[in-house]
Protein backbone atom coordinates (compact mmCIF):
# COMPACT_ATOMS: atom_id res chain seq x y z
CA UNK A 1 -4.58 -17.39 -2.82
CA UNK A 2 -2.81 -17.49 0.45
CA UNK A 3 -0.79 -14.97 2.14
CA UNK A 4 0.26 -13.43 5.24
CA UNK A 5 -0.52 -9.69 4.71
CA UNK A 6 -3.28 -8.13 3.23
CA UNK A 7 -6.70 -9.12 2.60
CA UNK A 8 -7.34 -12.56 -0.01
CA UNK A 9 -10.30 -13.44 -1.15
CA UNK A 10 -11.11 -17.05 -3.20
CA UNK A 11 -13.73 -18.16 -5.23
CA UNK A 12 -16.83 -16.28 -4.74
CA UNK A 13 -19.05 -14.93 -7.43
CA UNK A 14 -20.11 -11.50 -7.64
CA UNK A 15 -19.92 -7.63 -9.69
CA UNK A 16 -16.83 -6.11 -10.63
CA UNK A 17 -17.26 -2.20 -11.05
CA UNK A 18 -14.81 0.52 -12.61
CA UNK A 19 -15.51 3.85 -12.50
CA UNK A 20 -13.40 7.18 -13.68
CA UNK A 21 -13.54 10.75 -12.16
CA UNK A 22 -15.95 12.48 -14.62
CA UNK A 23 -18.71 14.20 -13.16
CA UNK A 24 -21.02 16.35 -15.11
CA UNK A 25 -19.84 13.98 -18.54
CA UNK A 26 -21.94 11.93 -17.16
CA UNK A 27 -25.19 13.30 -17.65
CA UNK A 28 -25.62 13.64 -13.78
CA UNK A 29 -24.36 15.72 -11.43
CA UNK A 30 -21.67 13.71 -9.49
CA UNK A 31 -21.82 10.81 -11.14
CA UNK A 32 -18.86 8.94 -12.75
CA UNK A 33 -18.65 6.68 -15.81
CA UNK A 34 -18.39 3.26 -14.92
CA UNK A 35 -18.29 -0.54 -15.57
CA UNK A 36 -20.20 -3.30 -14.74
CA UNK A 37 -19.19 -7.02 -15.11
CA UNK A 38 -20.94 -9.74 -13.51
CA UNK A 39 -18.05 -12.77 -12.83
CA UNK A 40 -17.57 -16.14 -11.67
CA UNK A 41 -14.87 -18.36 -9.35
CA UNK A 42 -13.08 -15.04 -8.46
CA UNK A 43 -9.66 -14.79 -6.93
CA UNK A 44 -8.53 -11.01 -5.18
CA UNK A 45 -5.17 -9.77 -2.93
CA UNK A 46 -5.20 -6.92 -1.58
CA UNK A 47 -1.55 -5.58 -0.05
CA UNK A 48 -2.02 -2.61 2.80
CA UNK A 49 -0.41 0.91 2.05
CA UNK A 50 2.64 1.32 3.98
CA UNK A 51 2.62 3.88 6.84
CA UNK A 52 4.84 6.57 7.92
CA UNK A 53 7.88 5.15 9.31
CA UNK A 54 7.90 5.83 13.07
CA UNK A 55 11.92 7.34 14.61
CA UNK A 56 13.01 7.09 18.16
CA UNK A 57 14.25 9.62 20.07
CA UNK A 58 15.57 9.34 23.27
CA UNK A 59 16.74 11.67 26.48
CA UNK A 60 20.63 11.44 25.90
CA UNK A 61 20.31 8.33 24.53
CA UNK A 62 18.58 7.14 27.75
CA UNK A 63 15.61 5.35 27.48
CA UNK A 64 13.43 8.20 30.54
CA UNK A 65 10.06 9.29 30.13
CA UNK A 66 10.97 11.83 27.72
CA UNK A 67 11.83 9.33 25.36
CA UNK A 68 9.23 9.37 22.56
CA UNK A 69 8.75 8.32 18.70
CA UNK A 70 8.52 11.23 15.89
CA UNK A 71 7.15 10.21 12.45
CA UNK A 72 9.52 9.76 9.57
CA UNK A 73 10.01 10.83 5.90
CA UNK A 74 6.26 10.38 4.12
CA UNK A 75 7.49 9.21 0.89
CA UNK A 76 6.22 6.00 1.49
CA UNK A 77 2.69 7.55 1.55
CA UNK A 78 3.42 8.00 -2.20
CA UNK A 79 4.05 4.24 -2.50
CA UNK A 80 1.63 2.28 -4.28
CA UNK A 81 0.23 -0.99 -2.82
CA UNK A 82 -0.81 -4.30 -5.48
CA UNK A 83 -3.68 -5.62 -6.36
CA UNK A 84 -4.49 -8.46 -8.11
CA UNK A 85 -7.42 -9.45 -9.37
CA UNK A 86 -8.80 -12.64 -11.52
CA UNK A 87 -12.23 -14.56 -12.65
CA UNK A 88 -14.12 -15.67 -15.76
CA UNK A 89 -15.93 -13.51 -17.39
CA UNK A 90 -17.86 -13.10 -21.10
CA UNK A 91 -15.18 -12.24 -24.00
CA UNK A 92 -17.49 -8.58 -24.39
CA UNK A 93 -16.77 -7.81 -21.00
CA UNK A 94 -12.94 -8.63 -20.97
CA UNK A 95 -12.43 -6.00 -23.74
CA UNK A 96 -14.33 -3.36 -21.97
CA UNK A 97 -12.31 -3.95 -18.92
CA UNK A 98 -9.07 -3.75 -20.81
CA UNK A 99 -9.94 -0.51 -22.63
CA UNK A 100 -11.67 1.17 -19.27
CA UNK A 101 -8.37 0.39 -17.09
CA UNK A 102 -6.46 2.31 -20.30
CA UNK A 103 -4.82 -0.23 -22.51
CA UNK A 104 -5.94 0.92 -25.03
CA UNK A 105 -5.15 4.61 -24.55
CA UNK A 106 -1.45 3.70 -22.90
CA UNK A 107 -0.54 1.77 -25.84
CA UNK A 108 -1.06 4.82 -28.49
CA UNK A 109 2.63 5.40 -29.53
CA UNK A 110 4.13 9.52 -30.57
CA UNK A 111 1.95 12.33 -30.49
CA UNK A 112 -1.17 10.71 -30.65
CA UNK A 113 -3.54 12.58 -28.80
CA UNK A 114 -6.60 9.90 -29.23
CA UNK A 115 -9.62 10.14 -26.34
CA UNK A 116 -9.49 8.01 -23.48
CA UNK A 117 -12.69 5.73 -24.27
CA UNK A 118 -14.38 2.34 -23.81
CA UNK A 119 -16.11 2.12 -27.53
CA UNK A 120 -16.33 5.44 -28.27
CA UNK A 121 -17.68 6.43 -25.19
CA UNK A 122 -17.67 9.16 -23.60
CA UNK A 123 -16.93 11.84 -26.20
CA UNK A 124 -15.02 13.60 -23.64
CA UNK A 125 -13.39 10.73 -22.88
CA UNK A 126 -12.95 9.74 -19.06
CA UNK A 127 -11.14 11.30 -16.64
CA UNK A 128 -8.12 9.75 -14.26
CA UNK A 129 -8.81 8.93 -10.71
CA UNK A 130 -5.38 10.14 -9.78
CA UNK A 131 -4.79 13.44 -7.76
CA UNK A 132 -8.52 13.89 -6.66
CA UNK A 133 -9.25 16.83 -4.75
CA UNK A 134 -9.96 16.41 -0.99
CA UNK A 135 -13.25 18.63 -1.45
CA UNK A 136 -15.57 19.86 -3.46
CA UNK A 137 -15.44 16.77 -5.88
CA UNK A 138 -18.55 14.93 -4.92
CA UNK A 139 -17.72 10.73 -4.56
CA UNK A 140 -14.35 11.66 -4.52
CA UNK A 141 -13.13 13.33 -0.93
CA UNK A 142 -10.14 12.17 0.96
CA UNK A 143 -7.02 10.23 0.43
CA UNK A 144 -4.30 8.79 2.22
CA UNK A 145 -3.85 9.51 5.58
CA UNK A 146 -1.01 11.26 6.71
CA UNK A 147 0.99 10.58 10.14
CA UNK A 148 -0.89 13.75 11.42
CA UNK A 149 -4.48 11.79 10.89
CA UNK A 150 -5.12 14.14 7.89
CA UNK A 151 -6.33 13.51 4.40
CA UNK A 152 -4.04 14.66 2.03
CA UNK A 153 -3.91 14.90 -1.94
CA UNK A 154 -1.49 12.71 -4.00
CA UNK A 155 0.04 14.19 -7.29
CA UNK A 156 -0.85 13.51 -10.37
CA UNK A 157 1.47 11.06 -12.40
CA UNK A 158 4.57 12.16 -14.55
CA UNK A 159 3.50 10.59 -17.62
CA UNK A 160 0.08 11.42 -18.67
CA UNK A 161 -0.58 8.32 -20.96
CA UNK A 162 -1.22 6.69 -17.41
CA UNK A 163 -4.26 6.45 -15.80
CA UNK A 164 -5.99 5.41 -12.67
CA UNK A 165 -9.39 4.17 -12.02
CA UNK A 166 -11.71 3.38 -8.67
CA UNK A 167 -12.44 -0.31 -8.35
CA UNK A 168 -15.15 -1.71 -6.28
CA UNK A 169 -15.76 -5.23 -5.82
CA UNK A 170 -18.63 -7.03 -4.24
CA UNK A 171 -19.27 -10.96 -3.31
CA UNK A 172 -22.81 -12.43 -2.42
CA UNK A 173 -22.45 -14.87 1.06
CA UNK A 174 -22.92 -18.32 0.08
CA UNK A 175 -26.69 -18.35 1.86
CA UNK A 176 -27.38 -15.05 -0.23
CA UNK A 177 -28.44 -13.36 2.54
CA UNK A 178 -25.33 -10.48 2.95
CA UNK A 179 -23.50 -8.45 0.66
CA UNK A 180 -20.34 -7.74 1.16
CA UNK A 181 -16.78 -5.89 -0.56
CA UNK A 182 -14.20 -3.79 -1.00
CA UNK A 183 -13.46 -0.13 -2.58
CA UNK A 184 -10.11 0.43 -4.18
CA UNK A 185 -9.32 4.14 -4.75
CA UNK A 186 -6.72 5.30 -7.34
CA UNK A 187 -5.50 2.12 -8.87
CA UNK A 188 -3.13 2.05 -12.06
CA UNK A 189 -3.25 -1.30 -14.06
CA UNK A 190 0.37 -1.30 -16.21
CA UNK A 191 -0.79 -2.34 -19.43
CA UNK A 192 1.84 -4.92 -19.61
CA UNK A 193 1.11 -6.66 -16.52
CA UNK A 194 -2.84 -7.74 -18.09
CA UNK A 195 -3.58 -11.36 -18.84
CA UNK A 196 -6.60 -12.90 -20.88
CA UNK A 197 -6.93 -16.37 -21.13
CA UNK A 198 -9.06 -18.11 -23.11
CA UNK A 199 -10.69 -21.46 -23.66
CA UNK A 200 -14.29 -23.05 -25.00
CA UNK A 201 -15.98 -22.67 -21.47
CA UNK A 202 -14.78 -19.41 -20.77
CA UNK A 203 -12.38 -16.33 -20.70
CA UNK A 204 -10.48 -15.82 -18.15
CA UNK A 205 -9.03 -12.30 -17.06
CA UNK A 206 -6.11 -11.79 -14.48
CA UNK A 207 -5.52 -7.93 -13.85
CA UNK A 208 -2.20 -6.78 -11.98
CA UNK A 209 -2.73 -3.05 -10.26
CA UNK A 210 -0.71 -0.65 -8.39
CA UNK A 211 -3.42 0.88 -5.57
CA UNK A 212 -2.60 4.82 -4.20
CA UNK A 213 -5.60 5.50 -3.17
CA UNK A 214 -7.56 4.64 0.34
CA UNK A 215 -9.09 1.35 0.55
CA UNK A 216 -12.67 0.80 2.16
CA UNK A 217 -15.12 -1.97 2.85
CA UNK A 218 -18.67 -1.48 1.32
CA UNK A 219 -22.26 -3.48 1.22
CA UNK A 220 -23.55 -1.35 -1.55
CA UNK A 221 -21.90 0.25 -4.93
CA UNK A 222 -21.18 3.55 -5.86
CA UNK A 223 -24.14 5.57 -7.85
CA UNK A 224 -22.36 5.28 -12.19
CA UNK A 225 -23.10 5.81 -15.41
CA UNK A 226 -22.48 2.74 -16.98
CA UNK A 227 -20.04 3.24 -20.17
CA UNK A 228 -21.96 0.50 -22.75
CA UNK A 229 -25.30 1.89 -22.11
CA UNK A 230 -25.48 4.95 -20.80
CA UNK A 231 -27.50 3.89 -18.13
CA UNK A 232 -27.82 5.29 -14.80
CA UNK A 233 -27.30 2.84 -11.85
């Protein structure tokens, strides 16, 4: 997948992992449900968060060594970024995917008030990524980072039928001698924008996401409690 911004990754096999913001759920203090999927000929863009937009300001409108830049309106710090995201994968996994990223939920019509869940797990039901706090909250500290250098908390979304989940992705190098990925904080996957494809080889997935989060590079995953077993990893 080419492209001029951003970060693009092409066909490399690895482990997909989801996780929510649920900690003591879990059955482990600080530990989130997750998923794990194992995939093949993978295909990932990644689109950087736009920063503060930066205003001139200038000594009478001459350029002297008083002039200086002052940051702009932070709305765009409430912009999401895409992310897209294909590979094959078993036709198990694909529906586990598709009711972890909220499909599922999201596409309960009226006043249902039906749990969040990925086969009927957990009881609970998990727990949006969105609006984490920037303490006190285990994995989850920080977000973006504000024109001061600060971390600051995003709000939740309007509409609570949406959700937003962590995504961390990790490719072996061709000698299998390195690990290496990415962490996607905060990312909302419109349940319209989803494609499954499907053939007598394999199924393919293509997932379409909106990231608000922080984005991170990683060799190792994120401690979960995986969803279909109730495993710790």
């Amino acid at each position: 997948m080419p492209g001029s911004k951003g970060i693009n990754v092409q066909g490399r096999d690895g482990e997909l992992r989801l996780l929510d913001k649920s900690q003591a759920s879990a059955g482990a203090a600080g530990t989130p449900w997750g998923l794990r999927v194992t995939f093949e000929s993978m295909d990932l863009s990644i689109t950087p968060p736009a920063r503060v937009e930066e205003l001139s300001r200038q000594d009478r409108e001459r350029l002297t060594v008083d002039a200086h830049y002052v940051p702009g309106s932070e709305m765009s710090l409430m912009d999401a970024s895409d992310v897209s995201f294909s590979a094959a994968l078993s036709s198990q996994e694909t529906d586990a995917i598709l009711q972890f990223i909220g499909n599922q939920w999201a596409g309960e019509e009226g006043t249902s008030k039906s749990t969040w869940q990925v086969k009927g797990t957990p009881s609970a039901g998990l727990v949006s990524t969105k609006a984490r706090g920037l303490s006190g909250d285990g994995l989850y500290i920080g977000g973006r980072i504000d024109a001061k250098g600060s971390a600051i908390q995003l709000p939740d979304f309007g509409d609570q039928k949406k959700t937003a989940v962590d995504m961390e992705v990790t490719w072996t190098e061709r000698a299998g001698a390195n690990r290496y990925g990415m962490r996607l904080k905060e990312v909302y996957f419109p349940p319209e924008a989803q494609r499954v494809g499907e053939s007598a080889e394999l199924v393919t997935i293509s997932l379409a996401g909106r990231m608000y989060g922080e984005r991170q590079r990683i060799t190792s995953f994120s401690r979960l409690m995986d969803v279909l077993t109730s495993t710790l990893f």
